[in-house]
C-alpha atoms as a PDB file:
ATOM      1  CA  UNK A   1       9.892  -5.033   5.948  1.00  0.00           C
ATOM      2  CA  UNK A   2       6.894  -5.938   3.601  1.00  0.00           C
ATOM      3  CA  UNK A   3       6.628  -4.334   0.514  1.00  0.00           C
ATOM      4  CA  UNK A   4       5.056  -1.046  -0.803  1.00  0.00           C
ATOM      5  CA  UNK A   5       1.289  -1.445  -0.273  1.00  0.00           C
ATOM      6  CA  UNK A   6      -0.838   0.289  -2.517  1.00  0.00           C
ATOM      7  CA  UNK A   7      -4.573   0.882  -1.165  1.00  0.00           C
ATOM      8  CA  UNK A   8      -7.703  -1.006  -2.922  1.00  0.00           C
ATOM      9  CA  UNK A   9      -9.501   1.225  -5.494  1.00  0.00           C
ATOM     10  CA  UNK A  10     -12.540  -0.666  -6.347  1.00  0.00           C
ATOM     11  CA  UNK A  11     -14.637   2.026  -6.078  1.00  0.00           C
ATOM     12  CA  UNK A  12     -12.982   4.308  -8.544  1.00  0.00           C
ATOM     13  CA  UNK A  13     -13.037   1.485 -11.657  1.00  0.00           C
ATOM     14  CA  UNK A  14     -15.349   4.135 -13.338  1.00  0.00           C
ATOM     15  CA  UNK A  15     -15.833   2.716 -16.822  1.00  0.00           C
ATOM     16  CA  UNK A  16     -14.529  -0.110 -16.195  1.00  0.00           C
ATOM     17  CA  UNK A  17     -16.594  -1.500 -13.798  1.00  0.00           C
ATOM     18  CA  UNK A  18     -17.303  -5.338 -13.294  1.00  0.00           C
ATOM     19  CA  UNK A  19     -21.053  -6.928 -14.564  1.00  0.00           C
ATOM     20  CA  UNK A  20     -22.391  -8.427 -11.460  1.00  0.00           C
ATOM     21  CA  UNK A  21     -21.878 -12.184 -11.768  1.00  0.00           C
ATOM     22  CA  UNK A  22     -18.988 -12.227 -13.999  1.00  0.00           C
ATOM     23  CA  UNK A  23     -16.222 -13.276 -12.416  1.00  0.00           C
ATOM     24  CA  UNK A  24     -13.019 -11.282 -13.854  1.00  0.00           C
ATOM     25  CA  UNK A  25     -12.788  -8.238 -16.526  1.00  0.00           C
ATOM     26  CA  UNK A  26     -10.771  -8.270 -19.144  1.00  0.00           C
ATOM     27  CA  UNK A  27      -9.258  -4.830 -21.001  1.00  0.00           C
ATOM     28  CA  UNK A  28      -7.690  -5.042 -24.596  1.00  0.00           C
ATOM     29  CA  UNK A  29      -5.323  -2.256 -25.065  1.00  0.00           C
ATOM     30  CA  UNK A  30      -2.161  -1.670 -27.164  1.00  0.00           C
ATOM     31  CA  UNK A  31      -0.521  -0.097 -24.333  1.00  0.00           C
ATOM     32  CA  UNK A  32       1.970  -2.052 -22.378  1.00  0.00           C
ATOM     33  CA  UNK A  33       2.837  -1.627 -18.176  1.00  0.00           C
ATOM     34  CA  UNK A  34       6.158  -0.937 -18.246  1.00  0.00           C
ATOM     35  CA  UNK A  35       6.261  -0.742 -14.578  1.00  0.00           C
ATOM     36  CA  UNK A  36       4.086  -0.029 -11.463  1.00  0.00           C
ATOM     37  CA  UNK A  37       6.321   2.015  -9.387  1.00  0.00           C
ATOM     38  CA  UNK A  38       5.145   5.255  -9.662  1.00  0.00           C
ATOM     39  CA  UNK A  39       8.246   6.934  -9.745  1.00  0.00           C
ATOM     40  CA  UNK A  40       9.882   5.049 -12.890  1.00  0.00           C
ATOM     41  CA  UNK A  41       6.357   5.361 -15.036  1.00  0.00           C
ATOM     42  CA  UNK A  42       5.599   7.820 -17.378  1.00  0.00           C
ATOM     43  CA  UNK A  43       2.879   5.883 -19.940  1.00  0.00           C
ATOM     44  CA  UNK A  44      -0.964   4.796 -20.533  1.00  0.00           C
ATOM     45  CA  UNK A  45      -0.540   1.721 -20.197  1.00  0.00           C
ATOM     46  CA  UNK A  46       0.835   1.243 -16.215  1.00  0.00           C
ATOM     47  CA  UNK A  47      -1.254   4.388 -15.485  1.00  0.00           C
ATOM     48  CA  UNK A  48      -3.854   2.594 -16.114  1.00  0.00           C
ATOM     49  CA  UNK A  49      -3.388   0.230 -13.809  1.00  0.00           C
ATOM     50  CA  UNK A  50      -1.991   2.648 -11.035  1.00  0.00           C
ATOM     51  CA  UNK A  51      -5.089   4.774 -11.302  1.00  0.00           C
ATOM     52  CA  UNK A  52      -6.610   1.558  -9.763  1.00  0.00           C
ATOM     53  CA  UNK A  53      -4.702   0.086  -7.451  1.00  0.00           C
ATOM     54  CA  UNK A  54      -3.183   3.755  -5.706  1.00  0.00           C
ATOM     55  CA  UNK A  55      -4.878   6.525  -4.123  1.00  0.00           C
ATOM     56  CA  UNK A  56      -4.642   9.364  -5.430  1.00  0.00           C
ATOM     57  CA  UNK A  57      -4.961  12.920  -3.867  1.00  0.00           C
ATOM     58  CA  UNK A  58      -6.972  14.146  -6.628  1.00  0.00           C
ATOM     59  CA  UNK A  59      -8.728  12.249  -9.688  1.00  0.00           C
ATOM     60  CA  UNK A  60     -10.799  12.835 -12.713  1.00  0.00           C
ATOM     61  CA  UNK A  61     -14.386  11.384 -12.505  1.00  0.00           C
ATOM     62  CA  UNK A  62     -15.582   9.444 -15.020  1.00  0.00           C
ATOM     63  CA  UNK A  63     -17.542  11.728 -17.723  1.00  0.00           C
ATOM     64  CA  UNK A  64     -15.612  14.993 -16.710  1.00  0.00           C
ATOM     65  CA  UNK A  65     -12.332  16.766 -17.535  1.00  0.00           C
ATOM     66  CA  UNK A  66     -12.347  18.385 -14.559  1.00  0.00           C
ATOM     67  CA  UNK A  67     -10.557  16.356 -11.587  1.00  0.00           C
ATOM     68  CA  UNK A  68     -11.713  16.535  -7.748  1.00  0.00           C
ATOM     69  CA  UNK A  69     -10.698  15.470  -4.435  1.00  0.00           C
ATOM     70  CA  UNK A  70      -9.936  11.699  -4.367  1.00  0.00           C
ATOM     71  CA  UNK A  71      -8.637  10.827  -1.028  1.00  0.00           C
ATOM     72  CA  UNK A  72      -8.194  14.480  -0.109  1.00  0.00           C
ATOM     73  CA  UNK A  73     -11.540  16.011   1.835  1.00  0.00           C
ATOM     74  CA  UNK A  74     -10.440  19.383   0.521  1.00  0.00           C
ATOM     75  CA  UNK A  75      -7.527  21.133  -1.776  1.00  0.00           C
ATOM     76  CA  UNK A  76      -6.740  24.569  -2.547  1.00  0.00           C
ATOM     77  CA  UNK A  77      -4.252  27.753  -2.357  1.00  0.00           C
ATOM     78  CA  UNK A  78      -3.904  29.057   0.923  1.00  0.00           C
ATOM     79  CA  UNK A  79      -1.183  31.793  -0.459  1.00  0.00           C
ATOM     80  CA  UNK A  80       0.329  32.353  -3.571  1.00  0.00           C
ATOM     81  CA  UNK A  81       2.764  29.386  -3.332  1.00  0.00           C
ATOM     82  CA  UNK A  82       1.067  27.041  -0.967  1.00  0.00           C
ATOM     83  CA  UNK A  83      -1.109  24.294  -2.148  1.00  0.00           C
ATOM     84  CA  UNK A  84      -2.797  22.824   0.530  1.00  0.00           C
ATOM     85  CA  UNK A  85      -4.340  19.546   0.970  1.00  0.00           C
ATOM     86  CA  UNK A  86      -6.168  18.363   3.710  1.00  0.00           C
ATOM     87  CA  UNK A  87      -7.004  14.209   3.517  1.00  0.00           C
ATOM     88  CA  UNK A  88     -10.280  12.541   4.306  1.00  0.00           C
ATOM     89  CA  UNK A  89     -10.297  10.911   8.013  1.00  0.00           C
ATOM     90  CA  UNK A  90      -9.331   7.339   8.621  1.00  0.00           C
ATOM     91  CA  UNK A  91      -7.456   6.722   5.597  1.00  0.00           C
ATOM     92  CA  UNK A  92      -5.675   3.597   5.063  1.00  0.00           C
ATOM     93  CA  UNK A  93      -4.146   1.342   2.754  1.00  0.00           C
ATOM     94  CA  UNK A  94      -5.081  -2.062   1.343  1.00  0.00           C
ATOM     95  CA  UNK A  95      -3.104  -4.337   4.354  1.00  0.00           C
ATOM     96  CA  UNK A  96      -5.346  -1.575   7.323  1.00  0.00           C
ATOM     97  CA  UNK A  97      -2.043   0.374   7.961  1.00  0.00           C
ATOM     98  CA  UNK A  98      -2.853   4.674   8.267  1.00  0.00           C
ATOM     99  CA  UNK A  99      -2.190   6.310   5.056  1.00  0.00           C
ATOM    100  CA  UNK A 100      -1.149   9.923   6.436  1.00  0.00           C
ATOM    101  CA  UNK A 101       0.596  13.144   4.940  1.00  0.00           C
ATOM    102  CA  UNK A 102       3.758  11.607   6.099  1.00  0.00           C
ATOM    103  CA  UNK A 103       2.997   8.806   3.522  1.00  0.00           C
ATOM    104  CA  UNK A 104       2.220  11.672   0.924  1.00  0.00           C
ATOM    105  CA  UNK A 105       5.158  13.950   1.224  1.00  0.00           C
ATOM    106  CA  UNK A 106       7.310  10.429   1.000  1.00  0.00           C
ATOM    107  CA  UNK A 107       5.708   9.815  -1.999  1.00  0.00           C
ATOM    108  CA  UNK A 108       6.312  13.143  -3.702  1.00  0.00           C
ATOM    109  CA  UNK A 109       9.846  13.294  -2.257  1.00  0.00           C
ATOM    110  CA  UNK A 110      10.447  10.081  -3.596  1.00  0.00           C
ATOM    111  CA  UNK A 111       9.943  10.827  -7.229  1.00  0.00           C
ATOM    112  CA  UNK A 112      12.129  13.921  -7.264  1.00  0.00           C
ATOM    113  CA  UNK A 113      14.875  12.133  -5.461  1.00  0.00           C
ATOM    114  CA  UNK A 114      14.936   8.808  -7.321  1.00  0.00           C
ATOM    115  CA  UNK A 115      14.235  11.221 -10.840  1.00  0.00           C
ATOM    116  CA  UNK A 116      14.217   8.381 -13.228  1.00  0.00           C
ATOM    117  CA  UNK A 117      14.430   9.229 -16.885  1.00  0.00           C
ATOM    118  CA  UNK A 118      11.249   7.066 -17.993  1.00  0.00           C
ATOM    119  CA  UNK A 119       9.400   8.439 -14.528  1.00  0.00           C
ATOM    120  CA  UNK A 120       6.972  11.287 -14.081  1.00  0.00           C
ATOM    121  CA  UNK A 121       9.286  13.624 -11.987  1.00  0.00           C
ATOM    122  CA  UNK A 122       9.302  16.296 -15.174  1.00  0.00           C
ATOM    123  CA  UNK A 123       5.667  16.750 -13.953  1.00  0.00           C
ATOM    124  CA  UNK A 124       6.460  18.137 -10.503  1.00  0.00           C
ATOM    125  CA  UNK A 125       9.243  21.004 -11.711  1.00  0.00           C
ATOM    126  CA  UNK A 126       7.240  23.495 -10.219  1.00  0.00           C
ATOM    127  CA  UNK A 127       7.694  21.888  -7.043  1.00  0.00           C
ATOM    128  CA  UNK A 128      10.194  23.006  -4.000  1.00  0.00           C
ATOM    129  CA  UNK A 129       9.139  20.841  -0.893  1.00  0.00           C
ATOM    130  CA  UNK A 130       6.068  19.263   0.377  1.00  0.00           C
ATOM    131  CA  UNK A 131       5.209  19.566   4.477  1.00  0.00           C
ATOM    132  CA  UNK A 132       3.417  17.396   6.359  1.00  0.00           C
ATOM    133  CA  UNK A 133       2.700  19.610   9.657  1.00  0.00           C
ATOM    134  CA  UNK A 134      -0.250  17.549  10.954  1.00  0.00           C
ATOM    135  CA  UNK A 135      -1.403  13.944   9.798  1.00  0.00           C
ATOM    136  CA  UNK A 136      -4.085  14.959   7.813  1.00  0.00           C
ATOM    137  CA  UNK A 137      -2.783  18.069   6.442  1.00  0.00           C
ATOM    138  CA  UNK A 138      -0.071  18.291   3.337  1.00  0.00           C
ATOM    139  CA  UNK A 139       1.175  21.814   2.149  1.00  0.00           C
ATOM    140  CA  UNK A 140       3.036  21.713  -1.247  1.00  0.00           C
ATOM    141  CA  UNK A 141       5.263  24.767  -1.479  1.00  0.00           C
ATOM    142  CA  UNK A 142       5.830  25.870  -5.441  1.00  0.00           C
ATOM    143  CA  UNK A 143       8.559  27.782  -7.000  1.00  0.00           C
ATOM    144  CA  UNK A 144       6.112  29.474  -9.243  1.00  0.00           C
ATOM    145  CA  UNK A 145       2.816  31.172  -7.254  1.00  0.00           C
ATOM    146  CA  UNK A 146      -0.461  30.648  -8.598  1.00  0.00           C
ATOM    147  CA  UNK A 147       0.033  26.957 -10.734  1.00  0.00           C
ATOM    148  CA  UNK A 148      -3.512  26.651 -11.635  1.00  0.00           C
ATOM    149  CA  UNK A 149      -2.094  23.360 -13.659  1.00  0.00           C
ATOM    150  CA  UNK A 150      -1.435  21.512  -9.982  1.00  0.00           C
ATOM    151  CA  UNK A 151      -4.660  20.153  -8.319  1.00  0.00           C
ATOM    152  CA  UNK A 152      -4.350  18.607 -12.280  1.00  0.00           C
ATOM    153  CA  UNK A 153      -0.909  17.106 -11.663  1.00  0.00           C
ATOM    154  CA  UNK A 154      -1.752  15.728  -8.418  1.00  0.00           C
ATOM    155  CA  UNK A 155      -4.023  13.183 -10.457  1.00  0.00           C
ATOM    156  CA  UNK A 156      -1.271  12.235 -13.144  1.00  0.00           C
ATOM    157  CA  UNK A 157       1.263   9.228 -13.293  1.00  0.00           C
ATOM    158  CA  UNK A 158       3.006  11.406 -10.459  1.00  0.00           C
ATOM    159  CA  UNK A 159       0.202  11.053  -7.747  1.00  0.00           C
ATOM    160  CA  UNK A 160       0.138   7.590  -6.462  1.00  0.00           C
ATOM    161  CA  UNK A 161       0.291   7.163  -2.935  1.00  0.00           C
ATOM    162  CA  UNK A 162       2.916   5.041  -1.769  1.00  0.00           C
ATOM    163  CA  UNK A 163       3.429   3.948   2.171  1.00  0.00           C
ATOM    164  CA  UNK A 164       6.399   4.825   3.617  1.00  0.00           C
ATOM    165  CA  UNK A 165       6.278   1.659   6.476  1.00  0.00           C
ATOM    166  CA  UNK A 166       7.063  -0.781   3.106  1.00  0.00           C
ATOM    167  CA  UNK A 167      10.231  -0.666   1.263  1.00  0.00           C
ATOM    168  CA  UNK A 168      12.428  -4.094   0.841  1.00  0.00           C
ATOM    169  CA  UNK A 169      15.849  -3.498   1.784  1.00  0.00           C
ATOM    170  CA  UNK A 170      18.250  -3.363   0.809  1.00  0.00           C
ATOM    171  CA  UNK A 171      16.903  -0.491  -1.581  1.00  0.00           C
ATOM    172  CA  UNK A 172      18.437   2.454   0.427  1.00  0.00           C
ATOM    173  CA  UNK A 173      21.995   1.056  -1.290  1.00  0.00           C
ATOM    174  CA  UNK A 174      20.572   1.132  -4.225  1.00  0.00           C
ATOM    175  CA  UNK A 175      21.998   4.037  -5.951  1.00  0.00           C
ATOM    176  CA  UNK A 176      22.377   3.350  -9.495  1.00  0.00           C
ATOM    177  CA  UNK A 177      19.627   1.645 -12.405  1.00  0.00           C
ATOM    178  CA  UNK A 178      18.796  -0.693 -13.137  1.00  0.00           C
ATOM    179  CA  UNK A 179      19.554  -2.446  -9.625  1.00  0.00           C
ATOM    180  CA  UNK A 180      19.791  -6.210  -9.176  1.00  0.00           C
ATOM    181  CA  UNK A 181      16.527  -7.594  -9.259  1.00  0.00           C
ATOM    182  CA  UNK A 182      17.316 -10.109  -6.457  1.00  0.00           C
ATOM    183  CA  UNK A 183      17.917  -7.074  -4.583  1.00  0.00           C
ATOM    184  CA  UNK A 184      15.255  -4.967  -5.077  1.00  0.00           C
ATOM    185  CA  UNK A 185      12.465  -6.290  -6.371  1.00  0.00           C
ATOM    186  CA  UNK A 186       9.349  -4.911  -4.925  1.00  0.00           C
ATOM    187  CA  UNK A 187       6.143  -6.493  -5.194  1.00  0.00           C
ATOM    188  CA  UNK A 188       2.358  -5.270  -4.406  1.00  0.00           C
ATOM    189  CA  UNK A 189      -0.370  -7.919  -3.933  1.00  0.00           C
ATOM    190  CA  UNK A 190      -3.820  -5.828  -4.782  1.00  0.00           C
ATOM    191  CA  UNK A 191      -7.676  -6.885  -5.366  1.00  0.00           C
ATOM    192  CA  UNK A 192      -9.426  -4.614  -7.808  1.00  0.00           C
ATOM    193  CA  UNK A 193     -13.049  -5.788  -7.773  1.00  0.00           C
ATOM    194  CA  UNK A 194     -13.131  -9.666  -8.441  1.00  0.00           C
ATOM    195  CA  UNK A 195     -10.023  -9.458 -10.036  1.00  0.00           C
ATOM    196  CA  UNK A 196      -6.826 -10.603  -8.386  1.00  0.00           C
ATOM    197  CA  UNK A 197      -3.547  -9.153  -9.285  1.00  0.00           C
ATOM    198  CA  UNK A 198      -0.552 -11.174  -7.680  1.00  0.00           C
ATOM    199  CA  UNK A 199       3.141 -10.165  -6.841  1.00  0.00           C
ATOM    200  CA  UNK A 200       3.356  -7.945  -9.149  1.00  0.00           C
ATOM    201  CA  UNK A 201       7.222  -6.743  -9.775  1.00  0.00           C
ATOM    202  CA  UNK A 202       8.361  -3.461  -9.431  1.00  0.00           C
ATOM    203  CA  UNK A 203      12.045  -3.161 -10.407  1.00  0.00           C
ATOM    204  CA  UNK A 204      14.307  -0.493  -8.925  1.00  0.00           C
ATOM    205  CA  UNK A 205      15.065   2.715 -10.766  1.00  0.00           C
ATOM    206  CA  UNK A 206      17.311   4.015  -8.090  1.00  0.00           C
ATOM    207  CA  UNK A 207      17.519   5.380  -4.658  1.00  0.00           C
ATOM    208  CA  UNK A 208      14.408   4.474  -2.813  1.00  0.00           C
ATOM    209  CA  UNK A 209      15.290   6.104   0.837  1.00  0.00           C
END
């Protein structure tokens, strides 16, 4: 299997977008990427990065502190406890597989299953399941009705999109952190812009099936 393949988000670099002609951009920060697998991240510094390389269902435009539909067409209650989200047509990820709802409920379930103490799961407490009934269509069912914090959550360090097509096994035996790294070492290969980001390593933080 190849690993997890994150899709190209060029088009959302926002403020940091690259001067025509120069050839890379360079960001000074304090803040240090810990890791880039969503589910073991909880900080500025790799959610920077993620917000880049990962779609995201929902996203904050640059300017605003109001987020809006990323790679979802439209988002919403549809009762009480249902958050619905239906994606934009033709989706895919960075290596021209589909990105589906299948892809997002693995994602989400992910997260809560693999619950890694430095990981964003704490974010998605108010969350019971997540359906995918259609390919385009995702229906988040909540424990608490009316969360008028979630379309917001969908566009923190627990929204990346991840594919479900691209784990390295053996990570389904993986079932305690940190695993071997010769094991289960996952690595993304992205382009953001001009700039080139190459096998970057995502180390296991527990059960990945």
């Amino acid at each position: 299997m190849a690993p997890l393949v994150p899709m190209v988000r060029a088009a959302n670099l926002g403020s940091f977008a690259v001067t025509p002609g120069i050839a890379a951009l360079t960001i000074g920060t304090s803040d240090k990427i810990t890791t880039l697998d969503p589910a073991g991240a909880y900080d500025n510094g790799s959610f920077t990065v993620m917000n880049q390389v990962y779609p995201f269902l929902m996203n904050t435009p640059p300017g605003s502190p109001d987020v809006e539909p990323d790679i979802a067409e439209s988002a919403d209650f549809t009762a009480p406890t249902d958050f619905t989200v239906k994606l934009k047509p033709g989706l895919k990820f960075a290596n021209g597989h589909d990105l589906t709802s299948s892809d997002v409920k693995f994602s989400f379930d992910r997260i809560i299953k693999i619950n890694d103490a430095n990981g964003p799961a704490s974010l998605l407490a108010n969350l019971a399941s997540t359906d995918a009934p259609d390919d385009t269509t995702v229906v988040f069912h909540l424990k608490v009705g009316n969360d008028q914090t979630f379309a917001q959550i969908l566009s923190t360090n627990a929204g990346p999109i991840v594919g479900t097509a691209y784990l390295v096994p053996p990570c389904s035996e993986v079932s305690a952190s940190p695993a071997p790294r010769s094991k289960c070492e996952l690595a993304i290969r992205v382009s953001v812009a001009v700039q080139v980001v190459n096998a970057i390593p995502m180390h296991a933080v527990g059960r990945w099936d």
